[in-house]
Structures are given as C-alpha cells and as structure tokens.
Protein backbone atom coordinates (compact mmCIF):
# COMPACT_ATOMS: atom_id res chain seq x y z
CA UNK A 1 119.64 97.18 84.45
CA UNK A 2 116.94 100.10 83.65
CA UNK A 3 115.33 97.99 81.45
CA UNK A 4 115.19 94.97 83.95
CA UNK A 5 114.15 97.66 86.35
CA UNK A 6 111.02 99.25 84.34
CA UNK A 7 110.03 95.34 83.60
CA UNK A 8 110.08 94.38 87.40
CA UNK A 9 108.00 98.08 88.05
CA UNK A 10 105.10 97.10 85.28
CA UNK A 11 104.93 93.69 86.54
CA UNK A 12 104.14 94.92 90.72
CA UNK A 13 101.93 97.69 88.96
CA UNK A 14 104.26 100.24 89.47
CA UNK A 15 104.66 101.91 86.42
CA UNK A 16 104.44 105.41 87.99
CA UNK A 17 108.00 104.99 89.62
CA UNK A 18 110.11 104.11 86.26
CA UNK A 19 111.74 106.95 86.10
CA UNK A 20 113.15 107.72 89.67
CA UNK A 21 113.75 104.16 90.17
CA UNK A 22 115.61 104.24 86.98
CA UNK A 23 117.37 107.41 87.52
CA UNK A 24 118.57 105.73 90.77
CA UNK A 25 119.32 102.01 89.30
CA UNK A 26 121.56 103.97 86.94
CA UNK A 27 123.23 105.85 88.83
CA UNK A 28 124.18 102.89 91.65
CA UNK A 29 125.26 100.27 88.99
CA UNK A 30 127.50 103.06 87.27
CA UNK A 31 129.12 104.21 90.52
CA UNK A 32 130.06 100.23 91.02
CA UNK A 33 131.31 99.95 87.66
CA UNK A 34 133.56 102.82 87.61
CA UNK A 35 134.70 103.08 91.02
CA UNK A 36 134.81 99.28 92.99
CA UNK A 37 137.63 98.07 90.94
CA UNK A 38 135.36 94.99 92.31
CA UNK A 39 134.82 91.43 89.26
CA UNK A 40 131.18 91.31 89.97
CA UNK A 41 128.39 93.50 90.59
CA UNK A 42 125.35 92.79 92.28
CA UNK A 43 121.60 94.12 91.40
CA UNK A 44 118.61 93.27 93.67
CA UNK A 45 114.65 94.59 93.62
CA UNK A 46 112.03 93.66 95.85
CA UNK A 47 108.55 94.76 96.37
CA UNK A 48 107.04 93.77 99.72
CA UNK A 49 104.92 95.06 102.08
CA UNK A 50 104.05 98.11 99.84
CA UNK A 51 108.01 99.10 99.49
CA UNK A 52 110.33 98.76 97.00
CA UNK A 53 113.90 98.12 98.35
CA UNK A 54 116.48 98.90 95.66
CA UNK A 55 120.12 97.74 96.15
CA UNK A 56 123.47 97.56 94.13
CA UNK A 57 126.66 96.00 94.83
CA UNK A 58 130.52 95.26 94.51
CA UNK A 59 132.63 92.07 95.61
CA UNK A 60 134.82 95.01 96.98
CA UNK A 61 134.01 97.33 99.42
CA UNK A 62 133.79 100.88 98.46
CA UNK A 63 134.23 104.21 100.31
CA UNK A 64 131.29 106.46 100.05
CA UNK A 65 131.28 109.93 99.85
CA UNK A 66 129.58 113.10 98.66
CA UNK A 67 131.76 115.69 97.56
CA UNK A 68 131.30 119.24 96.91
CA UNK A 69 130.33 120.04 93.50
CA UNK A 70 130.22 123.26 91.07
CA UNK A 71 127.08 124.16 89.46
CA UNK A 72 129.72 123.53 85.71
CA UNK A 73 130.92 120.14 86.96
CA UNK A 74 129.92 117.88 84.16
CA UNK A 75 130.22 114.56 86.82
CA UNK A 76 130.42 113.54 90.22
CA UNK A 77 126.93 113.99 91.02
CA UNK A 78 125.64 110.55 91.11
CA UNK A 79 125.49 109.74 94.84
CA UNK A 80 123.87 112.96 95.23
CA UNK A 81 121.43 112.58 92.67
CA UNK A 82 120.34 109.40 94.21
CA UNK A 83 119.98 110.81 97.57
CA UNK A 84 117.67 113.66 96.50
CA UNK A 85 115.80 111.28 94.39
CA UNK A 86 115.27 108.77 97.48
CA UNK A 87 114.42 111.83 99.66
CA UNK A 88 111.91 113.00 97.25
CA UNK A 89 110.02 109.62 97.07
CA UNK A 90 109.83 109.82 101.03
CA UNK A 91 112.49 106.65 100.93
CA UNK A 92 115.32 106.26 103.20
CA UNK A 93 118.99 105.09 102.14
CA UNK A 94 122.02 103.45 103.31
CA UNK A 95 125.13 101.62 102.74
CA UNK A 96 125.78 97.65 104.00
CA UNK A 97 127.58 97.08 106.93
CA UNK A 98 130.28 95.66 104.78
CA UNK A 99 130.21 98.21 102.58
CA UNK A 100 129.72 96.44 99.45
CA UNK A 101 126.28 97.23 98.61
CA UNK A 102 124.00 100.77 98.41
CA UNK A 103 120.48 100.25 99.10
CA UNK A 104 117.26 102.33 99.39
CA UNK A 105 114.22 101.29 100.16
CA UNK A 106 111.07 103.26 98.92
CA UNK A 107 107.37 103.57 99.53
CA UNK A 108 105.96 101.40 96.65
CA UNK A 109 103.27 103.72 94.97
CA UNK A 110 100.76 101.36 92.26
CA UNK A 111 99.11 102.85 89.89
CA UNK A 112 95.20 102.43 91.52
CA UNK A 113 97.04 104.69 94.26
C-alpha cells in the first residue's frame, strides 16, 4: 500500500508528502490487519480540490481508541502516530459513521508550492 501510495503522490505532483502519507497509509492498513478480525480491507486516495483524503477500512467495525503509552513500549502507538502526523500537515481526521473505515483528509501540498 506505501508503494501504491508514493505512485498515486508522484503522479498529482506530490512528491513532497511521501513520507507522512506513507507513515500514515502504514500505520491505518496495519491497525486493520491486526485488529478488525474483518476478510477484506479497504484502501482509498483522492486528490481534489487541493486535498488529499486518505482512508482505510474493515468489513467489520472496529473500536477506536488511544491508549496510554510508556516512553519503552515497543507498540501501540499507531493511532497516535497518525494523529500527530495528520495534525502536523494541518489535516483533520475521523472515523466513519459505521465505523469501518479511518480517514484523514490533508491539505495537498505540490511540489511548485
């Protein structure tokens, strides 16, 4: 999914967000893998409008949660990871109303910008 992810971000011209978009692709599709119990996963980008709206998903809906965390835990810090990544790119995040999918949606920043 990173790699689909950088391919999609060179194609719009928006190389310069590979890395947090990947950091935050990874993160999602693990999270759905390892805790939906779901059969299928789902993996969506779109750039419109100057944003890029990022969102992963599970046939099953999931319960979402930060939890507290030690600075020696060696996991756990996915969701949050993703959340400071979307706050630092001045994006906003959120979870479906079914709660089967996380999304974010982020300011889309080309390289000519």
């Amino acid at each position: 999914m990173r790699r689909i992810a950088r391919a999609f971000l060179s194609f719009h011209r928006l190389s310069s967000m590979a890395f947090p978009v990947s950091l935050i692709v990874s993160e999602l599709v693990t999270n759905v893998v390892t805790h939906s119990w779901g059969t299928e996963a789902t993996f969506t980008l779109q750039h419109q409008d100057g944003l890029l709206y990022v969102a992963v998903g599970s046939n099953v809906a999931g319960t979402f949660s930060l939890r507290e965390i030690n600075e020696d835990a060696e996991n756990g810090r996915g969701l949050l990871l993703v959340l400071m990544t979307v706050s630092e790119l001045d994006g906003v995040w959120g979870v479906s109303d079914d709660r089967k999918t996380v999304w974010c949606l982020l300011p889309a920043k080309a390289e000519d910008q």
